[in-house]
Protein backbone atom coordinates (compact mmCIF):
# COMPACT_ATOMS: atom_id res chain seq x y z
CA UNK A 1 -27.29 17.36 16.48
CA UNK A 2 -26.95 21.16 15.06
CA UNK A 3 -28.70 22.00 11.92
CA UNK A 4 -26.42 24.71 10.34
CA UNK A 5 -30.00 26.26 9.90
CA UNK A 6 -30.28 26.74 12.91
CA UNK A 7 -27.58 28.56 13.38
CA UNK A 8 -27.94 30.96 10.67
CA UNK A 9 -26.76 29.10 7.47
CA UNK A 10 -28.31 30.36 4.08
CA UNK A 11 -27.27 27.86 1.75
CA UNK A 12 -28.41 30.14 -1.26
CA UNK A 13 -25.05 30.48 -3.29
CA UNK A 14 -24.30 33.85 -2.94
CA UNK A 15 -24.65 34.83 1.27
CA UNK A 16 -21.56 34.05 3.26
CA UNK A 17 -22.50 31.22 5.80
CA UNK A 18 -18.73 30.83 7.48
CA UNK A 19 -19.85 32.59 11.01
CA UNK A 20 -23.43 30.33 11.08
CA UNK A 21 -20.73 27.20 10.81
CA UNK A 22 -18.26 28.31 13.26
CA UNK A 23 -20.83 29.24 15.38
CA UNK A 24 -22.67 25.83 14.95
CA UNK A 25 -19.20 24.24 15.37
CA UNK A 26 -18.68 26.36 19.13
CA UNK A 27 -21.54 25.71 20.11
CA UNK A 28 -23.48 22.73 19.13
CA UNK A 29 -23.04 19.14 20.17
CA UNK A 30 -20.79 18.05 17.84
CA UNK A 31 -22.85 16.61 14.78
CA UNK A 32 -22.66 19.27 12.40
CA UNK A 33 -25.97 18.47 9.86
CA UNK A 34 -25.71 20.17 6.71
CA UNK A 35 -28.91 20.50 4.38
CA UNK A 36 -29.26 20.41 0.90
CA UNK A 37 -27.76 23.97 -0.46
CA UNK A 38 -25.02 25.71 -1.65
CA UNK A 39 -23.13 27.12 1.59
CA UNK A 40 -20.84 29.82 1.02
CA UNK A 41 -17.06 29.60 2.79
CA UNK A 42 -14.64 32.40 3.41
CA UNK A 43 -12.31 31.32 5.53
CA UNK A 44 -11.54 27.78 6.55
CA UNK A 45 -13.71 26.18 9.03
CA UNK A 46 -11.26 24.93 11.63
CA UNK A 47 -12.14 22.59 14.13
CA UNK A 48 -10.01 22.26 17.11
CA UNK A 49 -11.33 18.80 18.89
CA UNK A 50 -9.35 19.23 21.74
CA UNK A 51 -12.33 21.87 22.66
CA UNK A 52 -15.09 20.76 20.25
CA UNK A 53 -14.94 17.27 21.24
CA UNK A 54 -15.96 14.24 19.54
CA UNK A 55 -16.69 15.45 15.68
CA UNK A 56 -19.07 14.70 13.44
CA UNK A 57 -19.94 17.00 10.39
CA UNK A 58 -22.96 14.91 7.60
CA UNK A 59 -24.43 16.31 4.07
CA UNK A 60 -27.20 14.36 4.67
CA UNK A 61 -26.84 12.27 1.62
CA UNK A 62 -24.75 14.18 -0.18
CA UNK A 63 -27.60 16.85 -0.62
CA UNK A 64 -25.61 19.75 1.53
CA UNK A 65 -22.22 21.38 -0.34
CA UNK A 66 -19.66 23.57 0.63
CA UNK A 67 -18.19 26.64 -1.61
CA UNK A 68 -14.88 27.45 -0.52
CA UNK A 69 -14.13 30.87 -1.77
CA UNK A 70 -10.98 31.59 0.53
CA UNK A 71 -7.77 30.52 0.85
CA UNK A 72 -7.30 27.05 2.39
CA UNK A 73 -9.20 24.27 3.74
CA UNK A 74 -12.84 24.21 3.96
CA UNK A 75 -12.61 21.93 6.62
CA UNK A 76 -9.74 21.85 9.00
CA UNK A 77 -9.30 18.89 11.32
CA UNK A 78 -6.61 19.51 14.16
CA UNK A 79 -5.84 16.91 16.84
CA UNK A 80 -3.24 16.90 19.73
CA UNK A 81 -1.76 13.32 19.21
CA UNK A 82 1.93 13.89 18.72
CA UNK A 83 2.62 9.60 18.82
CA UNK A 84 2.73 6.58 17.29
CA UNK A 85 -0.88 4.52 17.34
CA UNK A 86 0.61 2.38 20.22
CA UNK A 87 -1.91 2.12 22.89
CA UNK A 88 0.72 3.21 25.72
CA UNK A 89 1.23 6.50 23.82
CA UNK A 90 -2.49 7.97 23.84
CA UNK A 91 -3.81 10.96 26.64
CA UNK A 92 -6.68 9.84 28.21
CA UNK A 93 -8.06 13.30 26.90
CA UNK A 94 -7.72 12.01 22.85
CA UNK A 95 -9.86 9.03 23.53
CA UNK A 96 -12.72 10.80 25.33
CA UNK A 97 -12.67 14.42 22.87
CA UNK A 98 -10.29 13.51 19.49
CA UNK A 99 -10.97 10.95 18.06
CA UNK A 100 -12.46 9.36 15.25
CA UNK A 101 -13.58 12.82 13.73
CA UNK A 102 -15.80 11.88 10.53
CA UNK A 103 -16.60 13.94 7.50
CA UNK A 104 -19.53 12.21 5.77
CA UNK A 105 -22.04 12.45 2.93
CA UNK A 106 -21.30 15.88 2.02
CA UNK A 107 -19.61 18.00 -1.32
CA UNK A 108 -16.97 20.74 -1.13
CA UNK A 109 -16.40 22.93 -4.01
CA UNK A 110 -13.03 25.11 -4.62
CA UNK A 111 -13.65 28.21 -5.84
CA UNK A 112 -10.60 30.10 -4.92
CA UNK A 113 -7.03 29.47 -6.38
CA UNK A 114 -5.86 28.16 -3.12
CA UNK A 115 -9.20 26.77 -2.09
CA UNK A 116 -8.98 23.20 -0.62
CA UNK A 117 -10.67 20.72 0.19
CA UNK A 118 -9.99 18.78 3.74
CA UNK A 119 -6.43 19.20 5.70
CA UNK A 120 -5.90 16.89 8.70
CA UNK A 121 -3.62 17.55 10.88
CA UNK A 122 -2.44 15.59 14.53
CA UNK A 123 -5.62 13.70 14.72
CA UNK A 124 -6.42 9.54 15.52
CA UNK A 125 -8.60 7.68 13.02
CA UNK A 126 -9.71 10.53 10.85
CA UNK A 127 -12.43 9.22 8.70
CA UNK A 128 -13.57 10.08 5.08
CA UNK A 129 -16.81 8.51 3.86
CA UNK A 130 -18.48 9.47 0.67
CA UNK A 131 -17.12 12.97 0.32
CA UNK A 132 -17.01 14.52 -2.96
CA UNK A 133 -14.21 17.14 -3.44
CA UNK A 134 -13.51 18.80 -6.76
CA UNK A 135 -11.72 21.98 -8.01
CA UNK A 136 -9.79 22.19 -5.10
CA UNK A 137 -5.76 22.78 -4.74
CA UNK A 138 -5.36 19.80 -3.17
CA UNK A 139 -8.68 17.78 -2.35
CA UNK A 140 -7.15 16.17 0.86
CA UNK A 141 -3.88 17.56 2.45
CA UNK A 142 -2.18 15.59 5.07
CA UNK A 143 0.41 17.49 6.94
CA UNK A 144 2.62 17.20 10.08
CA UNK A 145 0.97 14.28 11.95
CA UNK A 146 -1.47 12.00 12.00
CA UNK A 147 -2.59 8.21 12.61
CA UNK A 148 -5.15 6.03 11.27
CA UNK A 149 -6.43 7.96 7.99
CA UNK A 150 -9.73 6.09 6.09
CA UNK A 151 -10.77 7.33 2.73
CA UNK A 152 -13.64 5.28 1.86
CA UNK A 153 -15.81 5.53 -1.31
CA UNK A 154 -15.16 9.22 -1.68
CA UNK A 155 -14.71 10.93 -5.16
CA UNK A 156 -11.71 13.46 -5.71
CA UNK A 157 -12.25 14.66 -9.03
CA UNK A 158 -10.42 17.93 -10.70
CA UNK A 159 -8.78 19.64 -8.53
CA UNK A 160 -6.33 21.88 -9.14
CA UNK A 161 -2.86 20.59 -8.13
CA UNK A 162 -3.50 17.15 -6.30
CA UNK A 163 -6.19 14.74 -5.22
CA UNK A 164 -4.85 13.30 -1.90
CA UNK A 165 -1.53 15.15 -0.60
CA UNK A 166 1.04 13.90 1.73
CA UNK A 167 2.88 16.89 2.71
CA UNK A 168 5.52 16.20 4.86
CA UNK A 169 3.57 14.45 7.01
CA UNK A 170 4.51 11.66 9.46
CA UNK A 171 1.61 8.97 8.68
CA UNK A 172 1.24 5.18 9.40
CA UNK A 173 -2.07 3.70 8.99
CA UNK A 174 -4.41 5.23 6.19
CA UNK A 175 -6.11 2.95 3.98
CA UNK A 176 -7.70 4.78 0.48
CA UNK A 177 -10.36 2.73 -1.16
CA UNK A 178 -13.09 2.73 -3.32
CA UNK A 179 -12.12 5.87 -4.49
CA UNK A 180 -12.60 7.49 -7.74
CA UNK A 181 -9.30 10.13 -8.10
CA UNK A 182 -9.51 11.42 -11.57
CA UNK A 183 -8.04 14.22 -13.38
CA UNK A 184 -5.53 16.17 -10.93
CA UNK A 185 -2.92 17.47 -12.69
CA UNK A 186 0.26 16.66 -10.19
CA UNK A 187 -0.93 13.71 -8.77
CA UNK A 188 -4.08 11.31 -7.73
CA UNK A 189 -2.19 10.23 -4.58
CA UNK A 190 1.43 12.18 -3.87
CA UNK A 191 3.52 11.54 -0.93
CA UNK A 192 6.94 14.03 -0.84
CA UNK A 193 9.41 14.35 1.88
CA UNK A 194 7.14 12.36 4.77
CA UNK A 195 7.31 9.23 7.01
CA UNK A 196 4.19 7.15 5.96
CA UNK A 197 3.86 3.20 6.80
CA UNK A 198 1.40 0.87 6.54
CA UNK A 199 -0.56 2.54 3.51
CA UNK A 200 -3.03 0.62 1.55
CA UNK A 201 -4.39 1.62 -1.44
CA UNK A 202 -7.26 -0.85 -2.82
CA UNK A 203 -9.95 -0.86 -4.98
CA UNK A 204 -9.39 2.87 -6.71
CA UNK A 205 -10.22 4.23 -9.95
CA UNK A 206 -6.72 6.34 -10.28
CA UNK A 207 -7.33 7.60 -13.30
CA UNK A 208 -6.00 10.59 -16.08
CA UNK A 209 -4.03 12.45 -13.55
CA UNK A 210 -1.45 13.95 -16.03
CA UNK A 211 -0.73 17.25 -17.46
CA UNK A 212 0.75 17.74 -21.09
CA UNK A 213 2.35 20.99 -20.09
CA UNK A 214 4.58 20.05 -17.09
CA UNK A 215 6.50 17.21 -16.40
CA UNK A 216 6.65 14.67 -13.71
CA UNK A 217 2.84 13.46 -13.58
CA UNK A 218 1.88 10.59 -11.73
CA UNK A 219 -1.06 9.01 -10.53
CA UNK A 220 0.52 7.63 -8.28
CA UNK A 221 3.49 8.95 -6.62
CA UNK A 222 5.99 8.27 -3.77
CA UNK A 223 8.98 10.73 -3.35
CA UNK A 224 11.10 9.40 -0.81
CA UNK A 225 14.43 11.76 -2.04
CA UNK A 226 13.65 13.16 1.22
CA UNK A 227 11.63 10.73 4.07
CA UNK A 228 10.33 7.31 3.61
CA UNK A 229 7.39 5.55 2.40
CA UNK A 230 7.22 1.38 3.63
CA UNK A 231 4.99 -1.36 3.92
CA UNK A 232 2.27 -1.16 1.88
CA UNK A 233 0.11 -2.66 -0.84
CA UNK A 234 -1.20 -0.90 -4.43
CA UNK A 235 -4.15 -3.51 -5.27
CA UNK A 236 -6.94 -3.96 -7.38
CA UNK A 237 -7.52 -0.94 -9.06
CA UNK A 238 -7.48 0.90 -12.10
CA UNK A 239 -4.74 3.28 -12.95
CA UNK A 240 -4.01 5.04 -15.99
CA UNK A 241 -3.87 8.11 -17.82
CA UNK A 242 -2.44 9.89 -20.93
CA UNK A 243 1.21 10.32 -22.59
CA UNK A 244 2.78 13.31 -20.78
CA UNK A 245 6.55 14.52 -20.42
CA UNK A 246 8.26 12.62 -17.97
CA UNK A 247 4.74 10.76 -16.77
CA UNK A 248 4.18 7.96 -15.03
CA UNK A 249 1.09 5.90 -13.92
CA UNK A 250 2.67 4.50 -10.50
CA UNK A 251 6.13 6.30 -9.89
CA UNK A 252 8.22 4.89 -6.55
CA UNK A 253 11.39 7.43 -5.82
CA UNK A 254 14.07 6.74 -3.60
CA UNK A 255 17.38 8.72 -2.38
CA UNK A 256 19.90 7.58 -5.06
CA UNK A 257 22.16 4.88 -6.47
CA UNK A 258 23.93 4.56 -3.03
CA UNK A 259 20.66 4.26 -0.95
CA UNK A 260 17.64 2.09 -2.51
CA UNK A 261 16.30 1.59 1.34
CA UNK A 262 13.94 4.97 1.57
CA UNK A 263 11.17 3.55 -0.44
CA UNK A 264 9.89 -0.31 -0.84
CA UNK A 265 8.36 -3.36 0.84
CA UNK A 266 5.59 -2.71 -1.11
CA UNK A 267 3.14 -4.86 -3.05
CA UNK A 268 1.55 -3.95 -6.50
CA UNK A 269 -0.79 -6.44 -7.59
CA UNK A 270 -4.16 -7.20 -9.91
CA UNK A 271 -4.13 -3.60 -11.52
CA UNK A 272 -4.80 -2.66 -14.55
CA UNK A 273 -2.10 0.15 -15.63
CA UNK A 274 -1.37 1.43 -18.55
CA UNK A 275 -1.64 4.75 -21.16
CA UNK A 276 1.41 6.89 -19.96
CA UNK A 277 5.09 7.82 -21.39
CA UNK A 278 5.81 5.21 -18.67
CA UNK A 279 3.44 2.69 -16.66
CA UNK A 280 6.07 1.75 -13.50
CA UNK A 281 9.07 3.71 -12.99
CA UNK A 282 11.28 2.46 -9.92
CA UNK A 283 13.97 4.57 -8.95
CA UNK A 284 16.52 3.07 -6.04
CA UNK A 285 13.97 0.60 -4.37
CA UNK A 286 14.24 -2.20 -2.17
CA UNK A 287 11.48 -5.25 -1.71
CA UNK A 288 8.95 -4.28 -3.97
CA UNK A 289 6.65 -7.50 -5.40
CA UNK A 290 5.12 -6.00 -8.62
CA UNK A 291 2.67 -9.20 -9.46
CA UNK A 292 -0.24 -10.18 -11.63
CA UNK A 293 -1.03 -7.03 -13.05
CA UNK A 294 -2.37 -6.13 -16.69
CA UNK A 295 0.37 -3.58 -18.05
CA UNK A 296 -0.38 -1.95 -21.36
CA UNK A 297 0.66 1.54 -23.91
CA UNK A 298 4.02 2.23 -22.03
CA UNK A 299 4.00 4.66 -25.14
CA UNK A 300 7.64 4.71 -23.73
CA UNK A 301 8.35 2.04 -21.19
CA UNK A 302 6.13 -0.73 -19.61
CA UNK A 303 8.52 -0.73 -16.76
CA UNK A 304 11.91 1.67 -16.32
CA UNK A 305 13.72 0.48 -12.66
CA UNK A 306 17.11 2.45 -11.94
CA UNK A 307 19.32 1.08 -8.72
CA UNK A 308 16.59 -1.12 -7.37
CA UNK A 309 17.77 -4.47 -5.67
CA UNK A 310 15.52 -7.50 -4.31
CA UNK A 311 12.55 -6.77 -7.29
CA UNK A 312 10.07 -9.59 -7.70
CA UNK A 313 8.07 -9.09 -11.41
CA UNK A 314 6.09 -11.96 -12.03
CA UNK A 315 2.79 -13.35 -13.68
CA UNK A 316 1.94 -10.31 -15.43
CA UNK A 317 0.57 -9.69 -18.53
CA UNK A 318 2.00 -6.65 -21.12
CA UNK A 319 0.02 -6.17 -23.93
CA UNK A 320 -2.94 -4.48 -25.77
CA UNK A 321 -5.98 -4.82 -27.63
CA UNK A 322 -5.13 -5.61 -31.48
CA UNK A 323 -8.14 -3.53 -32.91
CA UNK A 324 -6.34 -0.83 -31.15
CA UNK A 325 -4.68 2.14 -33.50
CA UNK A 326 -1.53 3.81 -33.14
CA UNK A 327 2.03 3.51 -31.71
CA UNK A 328 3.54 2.01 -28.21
CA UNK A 329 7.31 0.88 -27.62
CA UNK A 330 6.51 -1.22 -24.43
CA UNK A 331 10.01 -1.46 -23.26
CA UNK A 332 11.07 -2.64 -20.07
CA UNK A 333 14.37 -1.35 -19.36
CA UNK A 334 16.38 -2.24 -16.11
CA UNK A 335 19.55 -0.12 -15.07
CA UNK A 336 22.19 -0.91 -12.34
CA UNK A 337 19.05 -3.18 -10.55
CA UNK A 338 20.47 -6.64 -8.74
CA UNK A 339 18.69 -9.62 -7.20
CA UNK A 340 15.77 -9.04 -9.40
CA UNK A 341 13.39 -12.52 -10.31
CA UNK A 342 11.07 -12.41 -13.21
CA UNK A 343 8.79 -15.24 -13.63
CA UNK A 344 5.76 -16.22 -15.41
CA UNK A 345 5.51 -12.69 -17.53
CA UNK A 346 3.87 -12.78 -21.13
CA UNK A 347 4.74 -9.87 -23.48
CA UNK A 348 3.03 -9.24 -26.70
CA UNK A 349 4.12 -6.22 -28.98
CA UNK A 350 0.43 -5.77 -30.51
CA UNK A 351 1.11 -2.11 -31.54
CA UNK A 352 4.48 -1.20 -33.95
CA UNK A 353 6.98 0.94 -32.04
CA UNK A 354 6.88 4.66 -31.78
CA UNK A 355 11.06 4.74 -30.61
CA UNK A 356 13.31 2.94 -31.94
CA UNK A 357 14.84 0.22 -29.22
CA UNK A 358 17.11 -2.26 -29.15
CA UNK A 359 15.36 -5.17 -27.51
CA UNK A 360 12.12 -5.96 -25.97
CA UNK A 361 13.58 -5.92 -22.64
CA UNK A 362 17.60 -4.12 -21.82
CA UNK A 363 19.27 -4.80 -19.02
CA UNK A 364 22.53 -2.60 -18.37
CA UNK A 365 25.31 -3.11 -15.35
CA UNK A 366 22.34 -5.47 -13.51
CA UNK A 367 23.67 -8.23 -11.40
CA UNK A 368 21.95 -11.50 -10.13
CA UNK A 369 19.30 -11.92 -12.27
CA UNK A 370 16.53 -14.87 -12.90
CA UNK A 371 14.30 -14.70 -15.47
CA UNK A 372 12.46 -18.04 -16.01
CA UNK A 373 9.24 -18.90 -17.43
CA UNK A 374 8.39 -15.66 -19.74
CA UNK A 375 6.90 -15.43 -22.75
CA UNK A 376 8.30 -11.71 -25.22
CA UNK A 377 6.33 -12.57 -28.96
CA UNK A 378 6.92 -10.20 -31.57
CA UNK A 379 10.16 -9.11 -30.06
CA UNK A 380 11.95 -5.49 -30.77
CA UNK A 381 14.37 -6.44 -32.53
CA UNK A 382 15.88 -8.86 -29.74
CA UNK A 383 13.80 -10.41 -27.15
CA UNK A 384 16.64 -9.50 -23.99
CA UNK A 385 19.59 -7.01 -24.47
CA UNK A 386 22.67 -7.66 -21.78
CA UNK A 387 25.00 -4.94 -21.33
CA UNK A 388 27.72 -5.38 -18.57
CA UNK A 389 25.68 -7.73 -16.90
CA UNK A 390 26.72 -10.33 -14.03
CA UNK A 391 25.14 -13.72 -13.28
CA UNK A 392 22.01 -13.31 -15.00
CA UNK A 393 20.15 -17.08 -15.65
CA UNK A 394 17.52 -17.25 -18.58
CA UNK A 395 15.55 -20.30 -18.94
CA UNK A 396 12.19 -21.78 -19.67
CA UNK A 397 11.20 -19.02 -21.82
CA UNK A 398 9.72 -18.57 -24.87
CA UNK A 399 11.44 -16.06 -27.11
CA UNK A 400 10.02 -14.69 -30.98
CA UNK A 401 8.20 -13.55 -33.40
CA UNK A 402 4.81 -14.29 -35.04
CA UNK A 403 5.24 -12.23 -38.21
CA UNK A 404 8.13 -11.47 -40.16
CA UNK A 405 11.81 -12.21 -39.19
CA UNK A 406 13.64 -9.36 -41.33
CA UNK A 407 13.77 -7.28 -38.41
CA UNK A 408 14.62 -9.81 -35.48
CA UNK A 409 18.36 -10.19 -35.00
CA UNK A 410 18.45 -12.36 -31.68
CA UNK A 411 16.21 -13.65 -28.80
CA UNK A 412 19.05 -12.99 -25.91
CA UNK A 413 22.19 -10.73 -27.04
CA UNK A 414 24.82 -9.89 -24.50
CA UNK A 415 27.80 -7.55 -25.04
CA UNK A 416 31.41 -8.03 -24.31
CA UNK A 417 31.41 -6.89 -20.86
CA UNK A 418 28.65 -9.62 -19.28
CA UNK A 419 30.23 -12.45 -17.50
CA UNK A 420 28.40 -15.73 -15.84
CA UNK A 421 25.79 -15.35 -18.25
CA UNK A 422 23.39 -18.57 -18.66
CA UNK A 423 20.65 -19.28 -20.81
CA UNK A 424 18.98 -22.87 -21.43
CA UNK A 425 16.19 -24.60 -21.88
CA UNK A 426 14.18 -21.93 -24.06
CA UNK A 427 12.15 -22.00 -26.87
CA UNK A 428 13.36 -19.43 -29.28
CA UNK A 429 12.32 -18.41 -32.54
CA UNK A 430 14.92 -18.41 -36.02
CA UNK A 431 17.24 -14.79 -35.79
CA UNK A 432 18.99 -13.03 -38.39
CA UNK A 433 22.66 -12.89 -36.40
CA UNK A 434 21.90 -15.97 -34.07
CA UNK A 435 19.42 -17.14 -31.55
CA UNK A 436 21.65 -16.50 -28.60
CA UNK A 437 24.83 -14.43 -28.87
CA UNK A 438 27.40 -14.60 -25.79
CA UNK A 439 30.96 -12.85 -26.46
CA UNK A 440 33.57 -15.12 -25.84
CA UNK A 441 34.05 -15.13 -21.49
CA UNK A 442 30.50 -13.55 -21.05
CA UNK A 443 28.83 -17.21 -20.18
CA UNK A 444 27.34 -20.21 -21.92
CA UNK A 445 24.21 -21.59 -23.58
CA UNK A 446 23.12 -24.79 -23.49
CA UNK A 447 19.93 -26.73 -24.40
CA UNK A 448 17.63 -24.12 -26.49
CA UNK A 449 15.58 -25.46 -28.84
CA UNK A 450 14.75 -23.34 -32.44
CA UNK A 451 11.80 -23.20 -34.20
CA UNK A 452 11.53 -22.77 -37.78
């Protein structure tokens, strides 16, 4: 092992210890110990493993930290692997020098502008294990190529821009978890214009990444307007934030109304989300199960899906804390989506509206729709809104108020432009203008039973 000590490394703060690293890097046996102390950074320590060789670099317990006070990444991973993670598609030369470079145990500080964190770049099974990055640009940047990215138990707190970057970056395999990202203004996790499969995050505390001045936040986000992002899971974590313009707390972007295939089969399940302008927004995705999640203060929406098709929402809960102050709309509004199924979902308006809405949930030119089983209590107004709406089936549901009924005007109201509209079987409480409202030719109900 090489002691950066050894090598000439300082550690006091102020003396520049970049040469004592790159020379420990050249020239020792490729586990890089780093001490307790504050080690100084210039430039970005890059480490080619093609010639280093197998790479190790430890803080010893978290005890050593690196000040980046230059441009770019403190550490600089680059690999040769140019394929996918098939085992016919590996050099001989990757497995014996490349890969599995770890980064372990240790804390990098940005104090440049453009100071980050960790970039990885071409490498096999790159491996992050309680690494504490904060006030960096980006805290990990993932660019061009890689394979088999772990993030485990590491804290990326503050930085700059973003907490974990995919930058155009062709990625399958990387699993995030454990992981505290808090308080990066464009993004906890942010994936624009790349390839990625196979990406699991699990476990996270996503937290406050949002800033009131710009819009677009999100702490998650997936921009597929240009590349794709596929097969993965969101599960088990905690993700939310504040109200920002335009913010989101999980935000899924595809190409457009005539191509919802860029970004989906995807899984978001047993989160708790909530405390943004809105908690999901789904713009034109495909096989995404959102499922047994607790949703609360869409101060905006709860959930806002544009030219989705083949959405399972079910089992989840939307509501907040009554001893809670203040206002939240908590609208789920669903635009030009079809073969959507929503089952099992309980919404409770506990806070009074801060816009004014027209239902609970709207649903405008969506076709093929199920939703059976739900539960909407102190409605907005209506419980469901249908505008030019095709075969849409409503059942088993309970649909009302708990208060006062001045304000409710109907549990499901469709406009004259729905057809094969079907609703039965629900439990619906007394409306101003009627329970269920269907314009002559827009469908039928049948079997709803009215209380009080």
């Amino acid at each position: 092992m090489a002691n950066v000590k050894n090598f000439g490394a300082v550690g006091d703060g102020r003396t520049d210890d970049t040469a004592a690293f790159e020379h420990a890097i050249k020239m020792g046996d490729g586990l890089i110990e780093v001490p307790r102390g504050d080690y100084v950074l210039t430039r970005p320590l890059v480490i080619p493993l093609v010639h280093t060789g197998r790479f190790s670099i430890n803080g010893l317990g978290g005890q050593g930290r690196l000040v980046m006070r230059g441009p770019g990444p403190a550490l600089y991973l680059v690999g040769t692997h140019d394929r996918t993670a098939d085992p016919s598609h590996f050099r001989e030369g990757v497995w014996q020098r490349e890969r599995f470079p770890t980064i372990a145990d240790i804390e990098i500080v940005g104090e440049h502008p453009e100071a980050d964190g960790v970039r990885i770049e071409g490498t096999m099974q790159s491996t992050l294990t309680h690494v504490l990055i904060r006030r960096c640009r980006y805290g990990v940047h993932l660019i061009k190529r890689a394979r088999n990215v772990i993030l485990d138990g590491c804290h990326i707190y503050h930085c700059r821009r973003v907490g974990v970057y995919f930058d155009h970056v062709n990625l399958h395999q990387t699993n995030i978890y454990g992981c505290p990202i808090s308080y990066n203004p464009q993004g906890g996790i942010r994936i624009e214009g790349s390839e990625v499969r196979n990406i699991q995050i699990c476990g996270n505390d996503i937290e406050y990444n949002y800033d009131e001045k710009a819009e677009g936040s999100a702490d998650i986000l997936f921009d597929c307007r240009e590349g794709t992002v596929r097969e993965g899971t969101i599960v088990g974590n905690t993700i939310q934030a504040r109200e920002s313009p335009d913010g989101a707390n999980i935000r899924l972007r595809g190409v457009g109304r005539d191509n919802p295939n860029a970004v989906g089969v995807l899984t978001i399940s047993g989160n708790l989300l909530g405390s943004q302008e809105t908690v999901l927004h789904l713009a034109a995705c495909r096989g995404v199960v959102i499922s047994g999640n607790a949703i609360y203060s869409g101060y905006r929406y709860v959930l806002r899906a544009e030219d989705c098709i083949n959405i399972v929402f079910s089992g989840n809960t939307l509501d907040y804390n009554s001893d809670y102050k203040g206002h939240s709309t908590d609208v789920m509004l669903w635009e030009r989506c079809s073969q959507v199924g929503m089952q099992g979902n309980v919404q409770v308006h506990t806070l009074p509206a801060k816009l004014e809405t027209l239902a609970s949930w709207i649903f405008r030119q969506c076709r093929d729709l199920v939703i059976q089983g739900c539960q909407i209590l102190s409605a907005r107004q209506r419980g469901i809104w249908l505008e030019g709406c095709e075969r849409v089936l409503v059942g088993s549901c309970r649909i009302g108020v708990t208060g006062g009924q001045e304000n409710y005007l109907a549990a499901v109201e469709a406009d004259k432009q729905c057809r094969g509209i079907f609703v039965t079987q629900n439990l619906l409480s007394k409306c101003r203008l009627g329970d269920v409202i269907l314009p002559e030719g827009a469908g039928s109900a049948a079997s709803n039973f009215v209380d009080g």
